[in-house]
Protein backbone atom coordinates (compact mmCIF):
# COMPACT_ATOMS: atom_id res chain seq x y z
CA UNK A 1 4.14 25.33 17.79
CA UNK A 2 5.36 22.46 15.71
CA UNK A 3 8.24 21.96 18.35
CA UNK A 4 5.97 21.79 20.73
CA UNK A 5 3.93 19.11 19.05
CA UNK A 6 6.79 17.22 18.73
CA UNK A 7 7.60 17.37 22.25
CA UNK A 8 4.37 16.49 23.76
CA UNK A 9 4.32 14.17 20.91
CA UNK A 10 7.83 11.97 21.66
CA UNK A 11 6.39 12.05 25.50
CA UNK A 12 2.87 10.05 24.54
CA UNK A 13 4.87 7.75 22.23
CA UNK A 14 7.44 6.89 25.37
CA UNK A 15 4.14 6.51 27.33
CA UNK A 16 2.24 4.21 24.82
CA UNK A 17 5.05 2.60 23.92
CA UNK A 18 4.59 0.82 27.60
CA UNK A 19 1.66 -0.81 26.76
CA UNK A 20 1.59 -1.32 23.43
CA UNK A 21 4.21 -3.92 21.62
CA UNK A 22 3.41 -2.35 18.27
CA UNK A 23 4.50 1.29 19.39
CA UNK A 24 7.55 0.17 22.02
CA UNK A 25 8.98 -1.98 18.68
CA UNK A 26 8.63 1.61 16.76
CA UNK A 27 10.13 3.60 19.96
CA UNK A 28 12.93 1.16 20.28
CA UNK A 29 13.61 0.71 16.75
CA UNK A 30 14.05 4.98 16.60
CA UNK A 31 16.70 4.58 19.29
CA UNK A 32 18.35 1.93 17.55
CA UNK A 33 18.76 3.86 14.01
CA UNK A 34 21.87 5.73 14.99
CA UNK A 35 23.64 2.85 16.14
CA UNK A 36 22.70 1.05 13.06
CA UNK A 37 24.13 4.49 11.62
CA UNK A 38 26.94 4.83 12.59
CA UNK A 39 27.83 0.69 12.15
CA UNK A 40 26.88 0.99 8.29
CA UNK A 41 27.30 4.05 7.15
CA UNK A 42 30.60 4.70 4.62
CA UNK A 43 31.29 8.18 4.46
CA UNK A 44 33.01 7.68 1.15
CA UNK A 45 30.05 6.64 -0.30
CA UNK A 46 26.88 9.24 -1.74
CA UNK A 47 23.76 7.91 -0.53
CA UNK A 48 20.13 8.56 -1.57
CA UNK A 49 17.49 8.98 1.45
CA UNK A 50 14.02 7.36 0.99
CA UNK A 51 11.51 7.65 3.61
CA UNK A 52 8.48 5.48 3.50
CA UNK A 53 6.08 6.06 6.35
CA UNK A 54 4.78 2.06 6.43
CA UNK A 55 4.46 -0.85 4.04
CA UNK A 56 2.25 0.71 1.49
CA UNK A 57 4.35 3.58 1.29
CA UNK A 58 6.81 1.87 0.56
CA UNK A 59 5.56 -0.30 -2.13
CA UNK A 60 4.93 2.80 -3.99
CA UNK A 61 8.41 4.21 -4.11
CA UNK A 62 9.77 0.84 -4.48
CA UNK A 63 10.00 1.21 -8.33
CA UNK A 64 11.92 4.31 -8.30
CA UNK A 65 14.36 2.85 -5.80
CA UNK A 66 14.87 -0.14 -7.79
CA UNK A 67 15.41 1.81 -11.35
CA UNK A 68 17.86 4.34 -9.53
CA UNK A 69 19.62 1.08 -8.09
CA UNK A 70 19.63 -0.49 -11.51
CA UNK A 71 20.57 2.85 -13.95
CA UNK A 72 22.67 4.72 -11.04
CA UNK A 73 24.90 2.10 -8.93
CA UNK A 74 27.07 5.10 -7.70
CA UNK A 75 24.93 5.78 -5.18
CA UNK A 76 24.22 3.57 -2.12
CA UNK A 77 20.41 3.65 -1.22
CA UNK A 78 19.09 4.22 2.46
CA UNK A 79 15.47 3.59 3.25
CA UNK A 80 13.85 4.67 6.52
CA UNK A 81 10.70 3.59 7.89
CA UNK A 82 8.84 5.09 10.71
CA UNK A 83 6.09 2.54 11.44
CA UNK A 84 6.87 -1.07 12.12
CA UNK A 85 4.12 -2.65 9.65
CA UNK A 86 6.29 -1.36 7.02
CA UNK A 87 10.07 -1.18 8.68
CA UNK A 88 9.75 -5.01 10.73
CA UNK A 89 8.39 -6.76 6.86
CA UNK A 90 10.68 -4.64 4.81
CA UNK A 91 14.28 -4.69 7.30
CA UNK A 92 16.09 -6.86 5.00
CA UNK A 93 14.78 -5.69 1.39
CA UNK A 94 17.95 -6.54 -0.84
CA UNK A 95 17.41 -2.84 -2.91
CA UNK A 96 18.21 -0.25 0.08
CA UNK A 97 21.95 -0.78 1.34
CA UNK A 98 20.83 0.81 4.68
CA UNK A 99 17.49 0.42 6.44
CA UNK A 100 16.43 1.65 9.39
CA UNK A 101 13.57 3.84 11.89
CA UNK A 102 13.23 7.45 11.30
CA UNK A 103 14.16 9.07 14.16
CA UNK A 104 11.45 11.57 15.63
CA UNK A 105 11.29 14.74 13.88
CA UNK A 106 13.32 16.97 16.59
CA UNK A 107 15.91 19.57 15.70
CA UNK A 108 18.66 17.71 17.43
CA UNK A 109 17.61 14.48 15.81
CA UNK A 110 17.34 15.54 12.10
CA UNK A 111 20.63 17.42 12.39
CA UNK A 112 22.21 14.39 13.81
CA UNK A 113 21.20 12.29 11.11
CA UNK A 114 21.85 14.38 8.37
CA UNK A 115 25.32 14.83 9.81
CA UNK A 116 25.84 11.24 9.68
CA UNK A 117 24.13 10.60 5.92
CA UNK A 118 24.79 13.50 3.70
CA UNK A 119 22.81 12.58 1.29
CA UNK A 120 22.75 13.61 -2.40
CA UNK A 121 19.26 13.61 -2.34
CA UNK A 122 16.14 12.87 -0.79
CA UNK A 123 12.74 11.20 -1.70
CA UNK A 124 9.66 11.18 0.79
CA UNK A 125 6.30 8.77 -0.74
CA UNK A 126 2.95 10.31 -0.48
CA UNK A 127 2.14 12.40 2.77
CA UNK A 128 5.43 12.46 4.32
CA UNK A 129 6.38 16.42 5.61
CA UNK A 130 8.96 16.34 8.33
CA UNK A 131 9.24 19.91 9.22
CA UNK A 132 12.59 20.19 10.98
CA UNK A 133 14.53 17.21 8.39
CA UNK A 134 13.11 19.37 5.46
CA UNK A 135 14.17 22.45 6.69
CA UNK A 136 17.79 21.21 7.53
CA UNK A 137 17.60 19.43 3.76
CA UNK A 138 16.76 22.89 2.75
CA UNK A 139 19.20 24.96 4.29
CA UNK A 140 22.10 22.17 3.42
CA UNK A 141 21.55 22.62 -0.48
CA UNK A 142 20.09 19.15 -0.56
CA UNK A 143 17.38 18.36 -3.57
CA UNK A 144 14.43 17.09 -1.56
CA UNK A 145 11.22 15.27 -3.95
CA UNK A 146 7.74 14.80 -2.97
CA UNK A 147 6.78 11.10 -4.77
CA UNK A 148 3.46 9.78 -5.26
CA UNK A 149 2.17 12.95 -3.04
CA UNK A 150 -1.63 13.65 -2.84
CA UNK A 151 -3.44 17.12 -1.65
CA UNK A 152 -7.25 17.71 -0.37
CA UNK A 153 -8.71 21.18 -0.02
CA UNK A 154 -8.95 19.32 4.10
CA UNK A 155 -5.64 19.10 4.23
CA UNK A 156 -3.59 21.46 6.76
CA UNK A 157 -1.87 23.03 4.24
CA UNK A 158 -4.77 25.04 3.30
CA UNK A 159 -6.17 26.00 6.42
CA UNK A 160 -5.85 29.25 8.23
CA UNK A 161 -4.83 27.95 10.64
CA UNK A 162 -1.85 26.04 9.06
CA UNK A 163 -0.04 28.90 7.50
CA UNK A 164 3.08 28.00 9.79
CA UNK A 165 3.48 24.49 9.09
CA UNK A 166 2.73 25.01 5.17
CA UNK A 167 6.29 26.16 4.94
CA UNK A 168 7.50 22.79 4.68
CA UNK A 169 6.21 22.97 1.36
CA UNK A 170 8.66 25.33 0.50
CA UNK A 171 11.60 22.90 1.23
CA UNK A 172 10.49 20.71 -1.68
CA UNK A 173 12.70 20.87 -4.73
CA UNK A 174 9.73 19.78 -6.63
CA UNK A 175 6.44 17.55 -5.99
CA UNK A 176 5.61 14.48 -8.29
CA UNK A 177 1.83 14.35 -7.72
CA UNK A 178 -0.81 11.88 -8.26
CA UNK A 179 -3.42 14.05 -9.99
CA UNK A 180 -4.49 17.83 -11.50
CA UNK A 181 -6.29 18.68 -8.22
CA UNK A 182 -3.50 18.24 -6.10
CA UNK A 183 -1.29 20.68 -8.63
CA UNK A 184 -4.12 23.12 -8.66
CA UNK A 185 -4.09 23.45 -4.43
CA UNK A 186 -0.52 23.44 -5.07
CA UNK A 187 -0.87 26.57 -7.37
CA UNK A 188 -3.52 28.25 -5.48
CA UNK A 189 -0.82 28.76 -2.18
CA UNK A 190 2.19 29.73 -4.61
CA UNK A 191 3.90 26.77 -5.39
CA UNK A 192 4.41 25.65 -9.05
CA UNK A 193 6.68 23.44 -8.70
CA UNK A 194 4.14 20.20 -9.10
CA UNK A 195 4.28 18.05 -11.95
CA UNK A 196 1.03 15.59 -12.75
CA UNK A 197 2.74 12.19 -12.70
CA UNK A 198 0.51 9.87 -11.75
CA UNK A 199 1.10 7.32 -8.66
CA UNK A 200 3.42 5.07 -8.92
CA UNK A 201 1.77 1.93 -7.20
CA UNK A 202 0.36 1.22 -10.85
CA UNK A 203 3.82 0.42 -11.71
CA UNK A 204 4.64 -1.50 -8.70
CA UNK A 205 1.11 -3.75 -9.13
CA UNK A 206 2.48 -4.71 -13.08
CA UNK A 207 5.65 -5.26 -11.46
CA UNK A 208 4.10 -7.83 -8.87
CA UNK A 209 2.11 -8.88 -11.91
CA UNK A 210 5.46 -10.15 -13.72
CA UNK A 211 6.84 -11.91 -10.67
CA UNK A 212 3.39 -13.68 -9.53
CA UNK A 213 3.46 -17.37 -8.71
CA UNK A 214 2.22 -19.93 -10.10
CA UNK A 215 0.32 -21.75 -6.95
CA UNK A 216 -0.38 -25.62 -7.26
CA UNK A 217 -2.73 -25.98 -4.65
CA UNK A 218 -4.90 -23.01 -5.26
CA UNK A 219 -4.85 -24.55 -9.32
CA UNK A 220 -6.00 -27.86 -8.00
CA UNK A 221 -8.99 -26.28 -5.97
CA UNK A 222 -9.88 -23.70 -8.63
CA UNK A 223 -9.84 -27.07 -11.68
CA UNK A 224 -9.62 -26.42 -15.19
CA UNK A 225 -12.32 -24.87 -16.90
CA UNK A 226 -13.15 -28.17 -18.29
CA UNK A 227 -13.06 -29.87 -15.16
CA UNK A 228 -14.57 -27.34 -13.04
CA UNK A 229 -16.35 -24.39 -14.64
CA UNK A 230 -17.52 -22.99 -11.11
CA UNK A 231 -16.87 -19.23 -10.90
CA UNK A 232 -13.87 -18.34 -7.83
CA UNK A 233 -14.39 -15.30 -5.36
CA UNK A 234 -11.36 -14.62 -3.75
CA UNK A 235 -11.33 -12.04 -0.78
CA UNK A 236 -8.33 -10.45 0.16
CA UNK A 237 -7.45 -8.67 3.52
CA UNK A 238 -11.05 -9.57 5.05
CA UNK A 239 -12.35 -8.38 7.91
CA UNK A 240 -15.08 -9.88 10.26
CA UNK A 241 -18.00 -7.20 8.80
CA UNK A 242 -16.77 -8.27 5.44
CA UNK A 243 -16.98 -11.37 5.96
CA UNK A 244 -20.28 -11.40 7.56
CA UNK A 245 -21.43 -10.37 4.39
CA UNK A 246 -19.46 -12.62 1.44
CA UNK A 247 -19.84 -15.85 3.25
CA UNK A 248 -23.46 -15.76 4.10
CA UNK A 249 -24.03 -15.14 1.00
CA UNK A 250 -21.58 -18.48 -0.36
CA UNK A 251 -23.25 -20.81 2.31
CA UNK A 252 -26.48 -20.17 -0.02
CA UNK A 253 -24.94 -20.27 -3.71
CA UNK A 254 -23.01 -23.20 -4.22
CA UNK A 255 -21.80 -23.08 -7.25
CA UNK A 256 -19.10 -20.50 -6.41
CA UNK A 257 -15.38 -21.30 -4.66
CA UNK A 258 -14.06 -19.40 -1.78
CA UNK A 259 -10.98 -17.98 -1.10
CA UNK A 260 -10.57 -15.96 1.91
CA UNK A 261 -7.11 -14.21 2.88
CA UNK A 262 -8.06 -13.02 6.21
CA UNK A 263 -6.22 -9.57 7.00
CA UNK A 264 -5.66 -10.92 10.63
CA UNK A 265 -4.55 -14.74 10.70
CA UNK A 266 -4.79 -15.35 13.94
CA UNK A 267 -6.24 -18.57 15.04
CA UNK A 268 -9.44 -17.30 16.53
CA UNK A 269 -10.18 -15.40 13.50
CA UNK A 270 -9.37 -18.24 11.49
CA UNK A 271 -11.63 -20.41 14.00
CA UNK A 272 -14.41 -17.75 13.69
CA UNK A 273 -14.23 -17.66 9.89
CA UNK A 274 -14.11 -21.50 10.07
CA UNK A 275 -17.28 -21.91 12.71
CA UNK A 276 -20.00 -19.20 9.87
CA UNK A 277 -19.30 -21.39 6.69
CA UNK A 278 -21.46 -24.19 6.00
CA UNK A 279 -19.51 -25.93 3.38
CA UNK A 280 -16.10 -27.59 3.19
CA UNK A 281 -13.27 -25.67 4.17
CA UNK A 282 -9.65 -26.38 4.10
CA UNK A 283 -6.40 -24.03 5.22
CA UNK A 284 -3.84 -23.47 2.69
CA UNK A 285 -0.96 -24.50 5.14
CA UNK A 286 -2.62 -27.95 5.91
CA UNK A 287 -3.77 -28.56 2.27
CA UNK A 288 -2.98 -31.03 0.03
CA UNK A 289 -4.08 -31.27 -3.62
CA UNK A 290 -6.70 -33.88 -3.10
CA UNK A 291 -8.28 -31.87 -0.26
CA UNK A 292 -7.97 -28.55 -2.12
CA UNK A 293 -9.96 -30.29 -5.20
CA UNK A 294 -12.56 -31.28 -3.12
CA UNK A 295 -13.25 -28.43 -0.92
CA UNK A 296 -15.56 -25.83 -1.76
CA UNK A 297 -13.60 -22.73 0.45
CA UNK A 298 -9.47 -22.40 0.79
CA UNK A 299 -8.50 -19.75 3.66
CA UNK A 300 -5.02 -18.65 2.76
CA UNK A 301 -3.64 -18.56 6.56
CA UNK A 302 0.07 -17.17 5.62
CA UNK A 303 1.33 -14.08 4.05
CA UNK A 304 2.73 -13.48 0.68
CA UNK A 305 0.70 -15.22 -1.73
CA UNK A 306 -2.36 -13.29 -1.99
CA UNK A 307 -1.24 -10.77 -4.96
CA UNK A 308 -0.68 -14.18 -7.17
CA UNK A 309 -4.00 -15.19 -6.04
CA UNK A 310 -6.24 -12.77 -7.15
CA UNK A 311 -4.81 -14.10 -10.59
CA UNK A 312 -7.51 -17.41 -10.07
CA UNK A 313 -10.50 -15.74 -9.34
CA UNK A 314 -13.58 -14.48 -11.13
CA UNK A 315 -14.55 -11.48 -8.94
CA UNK A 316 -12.49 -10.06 -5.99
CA UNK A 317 -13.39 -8.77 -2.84
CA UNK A 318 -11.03 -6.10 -1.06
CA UNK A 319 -11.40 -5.67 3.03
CA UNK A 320 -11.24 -2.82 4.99
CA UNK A 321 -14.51 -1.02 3.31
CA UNK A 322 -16.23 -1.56 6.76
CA UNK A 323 -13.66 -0.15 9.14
CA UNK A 324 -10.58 2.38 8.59
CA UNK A 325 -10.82 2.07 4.75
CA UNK A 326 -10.38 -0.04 2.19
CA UNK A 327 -6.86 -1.94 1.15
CA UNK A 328 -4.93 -2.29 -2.45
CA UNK A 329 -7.75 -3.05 -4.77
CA UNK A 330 -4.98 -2.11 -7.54
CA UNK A 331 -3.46 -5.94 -7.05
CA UNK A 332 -6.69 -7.77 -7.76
CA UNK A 333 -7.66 -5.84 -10.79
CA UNK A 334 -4.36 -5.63 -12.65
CA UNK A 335 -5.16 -9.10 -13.31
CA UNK A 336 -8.80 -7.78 -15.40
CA UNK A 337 -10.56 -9.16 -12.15
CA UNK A 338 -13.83 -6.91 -11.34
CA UNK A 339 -13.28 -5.55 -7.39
CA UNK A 340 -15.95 -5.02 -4.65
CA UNK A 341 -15.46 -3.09 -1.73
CA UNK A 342 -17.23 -1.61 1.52
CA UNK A 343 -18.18 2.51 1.36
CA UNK A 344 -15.03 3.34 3.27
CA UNK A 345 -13.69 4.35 0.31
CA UNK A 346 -13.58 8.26 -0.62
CA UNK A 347 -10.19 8.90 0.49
CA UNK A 348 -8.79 6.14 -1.83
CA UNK A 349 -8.55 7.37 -5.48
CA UNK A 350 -7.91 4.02 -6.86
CA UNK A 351 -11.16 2.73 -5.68
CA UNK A 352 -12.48 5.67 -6.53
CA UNK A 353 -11.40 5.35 -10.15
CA UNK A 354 -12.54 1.89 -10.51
CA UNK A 355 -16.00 3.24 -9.87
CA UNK A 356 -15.93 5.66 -12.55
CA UNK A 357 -14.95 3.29 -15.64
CA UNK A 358 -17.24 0.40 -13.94
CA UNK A 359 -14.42 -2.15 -13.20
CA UNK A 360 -14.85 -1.95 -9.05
CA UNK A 361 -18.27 -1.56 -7.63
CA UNK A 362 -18.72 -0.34 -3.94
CA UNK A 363 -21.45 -2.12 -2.16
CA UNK A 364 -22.85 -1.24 1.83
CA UNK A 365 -25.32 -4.39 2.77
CA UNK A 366 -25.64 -7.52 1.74
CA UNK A 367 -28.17 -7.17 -0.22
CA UNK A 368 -26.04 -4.80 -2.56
CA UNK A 369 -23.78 -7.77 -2.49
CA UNK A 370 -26.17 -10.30 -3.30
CA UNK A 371 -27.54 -8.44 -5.84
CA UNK A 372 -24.42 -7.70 -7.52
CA UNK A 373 -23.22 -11.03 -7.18
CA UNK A 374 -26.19 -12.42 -9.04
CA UNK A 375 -25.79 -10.31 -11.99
CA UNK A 376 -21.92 -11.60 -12.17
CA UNK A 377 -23.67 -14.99 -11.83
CA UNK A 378 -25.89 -14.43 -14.53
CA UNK A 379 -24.52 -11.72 -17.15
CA UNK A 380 -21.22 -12.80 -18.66
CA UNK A 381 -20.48 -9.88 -20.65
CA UNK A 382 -20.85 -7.67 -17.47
CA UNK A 383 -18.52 -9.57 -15.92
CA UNK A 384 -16.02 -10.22 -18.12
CA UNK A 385 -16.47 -6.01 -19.16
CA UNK A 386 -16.33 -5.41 -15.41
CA UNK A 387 -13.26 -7.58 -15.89
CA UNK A 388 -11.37 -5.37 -18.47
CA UNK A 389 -12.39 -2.24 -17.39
CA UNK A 390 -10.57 -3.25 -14.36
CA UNK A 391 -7.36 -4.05 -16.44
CA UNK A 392 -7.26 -0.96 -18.57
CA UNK A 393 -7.96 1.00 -15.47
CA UNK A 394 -4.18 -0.09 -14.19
CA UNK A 395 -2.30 -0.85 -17.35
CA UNK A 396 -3.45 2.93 -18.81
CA UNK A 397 -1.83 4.20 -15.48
CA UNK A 398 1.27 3.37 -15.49
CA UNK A 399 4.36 4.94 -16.21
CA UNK A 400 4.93 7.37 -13.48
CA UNK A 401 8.25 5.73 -12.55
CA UNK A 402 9.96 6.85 -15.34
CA UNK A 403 8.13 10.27 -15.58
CA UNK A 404 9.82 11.44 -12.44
CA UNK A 405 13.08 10.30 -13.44
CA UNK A 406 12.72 12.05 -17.08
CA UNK A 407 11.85 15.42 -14.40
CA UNK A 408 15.05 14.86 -12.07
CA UNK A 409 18.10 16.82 -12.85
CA UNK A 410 20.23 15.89 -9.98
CA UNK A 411 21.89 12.50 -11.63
C-alpha cells in the first residue's frame, strides 16, 4: 500500500510541480541530489545523515549537528531537506559538509542513496518516517534516531488501520521524544525504546539568544527608558487577520510603538499594512535613525533580524494563530517577553506550555486583545510576571542536546 502511495504520490508532485514554482524547485532539486552526490561525496570519509523535513525542522536538530561537528570532527555531516522553505534558506549552512533534497521515498531511490552515503548513522527531527530509507537503514546494520519526535493518540501509528505502516517504528534504534505522552503511546504498541528528552528547539532559541544583534535603528525608535518610556509591541510573522486585530487596536492607544515583521514581505502586503495604520510608519530598509525616533510603527521588511528583535519589546505577538497555526513563540519569550497568539494553537506544545505557567496568553477577537492589552497597559507586575514566566518557561527546558548525546552509544 505504502508503494503505492508513493507512486501515485511522485505522479501528483510531477503534475503540481507544473504549476507551482514552490513544488517544481522541490521536484527539481530531488533530481538534482544525486548529481550533487556523486560530485561531493568521498567515500573515504564516514558521514552522518540528518534529515530535516523544512526550516523549522531543521532549526531543531541544528544543535546536535553542531555539537557532533564540534566534539566528533571524524565524521563529515550530510543534511537533507525535502521542502524548499527549509533546503533553498539553509543550502549553504557552513555545519553540514553535504546538503542536498531528499529524494522521494521509493525503493530504488533509498537504495541508491544509501549506496552512495553509507552512513554511520542517521538522525531524522520530529515527524520524519520514511518507510523504504528506514527499512534499508535497518536491514544495513545502520543506527537510525528519532530527534525531537512527538506522538498523538491521532496519529497513524495507532490506528487500525495503520498497523502496516507502524513498522517503521521498528527501524528506529531508539526515539528521543519531546514528552511522557509520546513514550507512553510508544509503550502501549511495544516499543520501549523512547527516552523523555525534551525538544531541542529550547536549546537552539538560547543559542540564537547568545548570537542576537544588537540593532541601531530599532534602539533609536524604541529610546531609552529615560527618553522614551512608551511600552514596544513587536509582532512577528503577522498575518493579515492578525493584523486586523493588533493595529486597530494601536491606531487607538498611542502610547505604544509598533513593530510589525510581516510573515509575507511582499510589497502589497507591505502597502496593505501601510494603507490600515493611522500613525507614522517607517520601513526598516528605508530608515534612518532620525526617522526611526520619530515614528510611532517600524515594519521590518527583510529577513533575519526578527529573533534579535523581540529582545526590544514589551509584549510580543506571534502570527499564524488565525490560519494554519501559530509560528516559534519560543524566540520571543526566551527573551522574558509575555507572547500572544491566535487559537490555532493545540497542536503546538510550546504555546501550549506558555499557557499553563501564564507567560503566553491565547486570545480569538479583538476584544480579548484589547482587553489583555489594557491590563499589560495598566498592571506592571502582570506584565513583567507574564514576562518571567515566559523566561523560565524556556531556560528550565533546555538541555535536551546533550541528553541525547549522553543516550548515544554509536561514537
Amino acid at each position: 500500500m505504502y508503494q503505492l502511495f508513493i507512486c501515485l504520490y511522485t505522479f501528483g508532485v510531477w503534475v503540481v510541480s507544473l504549476f507551482s514554482k514552490k513544488v517544481r524547485m522541490m521536484w527539481q532539486g530531488e533530481h538534482q541530489a544525486f548529481r550533487i552526490l556523486k560530485e561531493r561525496v568521498n567515500p573515504n570519509d564516514k558521514y552522518i545523515w540528518f534529515h530535516a523535513a523544512s526550516l523549522g525542522e531543521f532549526e531543531q536538530g541544528r544543535p546536535l549537528i553542531e555539537h557532533i561537528r564540534k566534539e566528533h570532527p571524524e565524521y563529515k555531516i550530510l543534511l537533507t531537506f525535502f521542502s524548499p522553505s527549509g533546503y533553498e534558506v539553509r543550502k549553504n549552512y557552513e555545519g553540514a559538509d553535504i546538503c542536498c533534497y531528499l529524494p522521494l521515498d521509493t525503493i530504488r531511490n533509498a537504495r541508491r542513496f544509501l549506496r552512495l552515503i553509507r552512513p554511520a548513522m542517521a538522525f531524522f527531527i520530529k515527524y520524519e518516517f520514511w518507510y523504504n530509507y528506514l527499512h534499508i537503514l535497518k536491514h544495513r546494520g545502520v543506527p537510525a534516531y528519532s530527534v525531537s519526535s512527538i506522538f498523538r493518540p491521532d496519529q497513524v501509528f495507532f490506528q487500525w488501520y495503520g498497523r502496516g505502516y507502524r513498522k517503521v517504528l521498528d527501524c528506529f534504534t531508539h526515539f528521543f521524544v519531546q514528552n511522557e505522552e509520546s513514550r507512553e503511546l510508544l509503550s502501549q504498541i511495544g516499543i520501549d525504546r523512547a527516552t523523555v528528552v525534551g525538544d531541542t528547539r529550547f536549546d537552539r532559541v538560547l543559542q540564537i539568544k547568545e548570537a542576537s544583534k544588537q540593532l541601531p535603528l530599532i534602539e533609536a525608535f524604541v529610546g531609552t527608558a529615560e527618553q522614551h518610556p512608551t511600552k514596544v509591541f513587536v509582532a512577528g510573522s503577522s498575518w493579515e487577520p492578525d493584523e486586523d486585530i493588533f493595529i486597530k487596536y494601536f491606531n487607538e492607544h498611542k502610547d505604544w510603538k509598533l513593530i510589525i515583521a510581516p510573515h509575507v514581505i511582499g510589497e502589497n502586503h507591505l502597502k496593505a499594512i501601510v494603507s490600515k495604520l493611522d500613525r507614522k510608519v517607517t520601513r526598516y530598509s528605508v530608515a534612518t535613525a532620525e526617522s526611526a525616533r520619530q515614528a510611532d510603527c517600524i515594519i521590518i521588511d527583510c529577513f533575519g533580524l526578527l529573533s534579535s528583535i523581540y529582545h526590544y519589546g514589551s509584549v510580543s505577538y506571534i502570527g499564524g494563530g488565525f490560519g494554519n497555526g501559530i509560528h516559534n513563540v519560543l524566540e520571543a519569550a526566551v527573551w522574558s517577553v509575555p507572547v500572544v497568539f491566535g487559537p490555532n494553537n493545540k497542536h503546538f506544545q510550546e504555546a501550549q506550555g506558555l499557557l499553563k505557567v501564564q507567560g503566553g496568553y491565547q486570545i480569538e477577537n479583538y476584544q480579548e486583545f484589547a482587553e489583555l492589552m489594557n491590563r499589560f497597559d495598566n498592571n506592571a507586575d502582570f506584565l513583567a510576571q507574564s514576562g518571567k514566566q515566559a523566561g523560565l518557561f524556556v531556560s528550565s527546558r533546555a538541555g535536551a542536546t546533550q541528553k541525547i548525546i549522553d543516550n548515544i552509544k554509536d561514537f
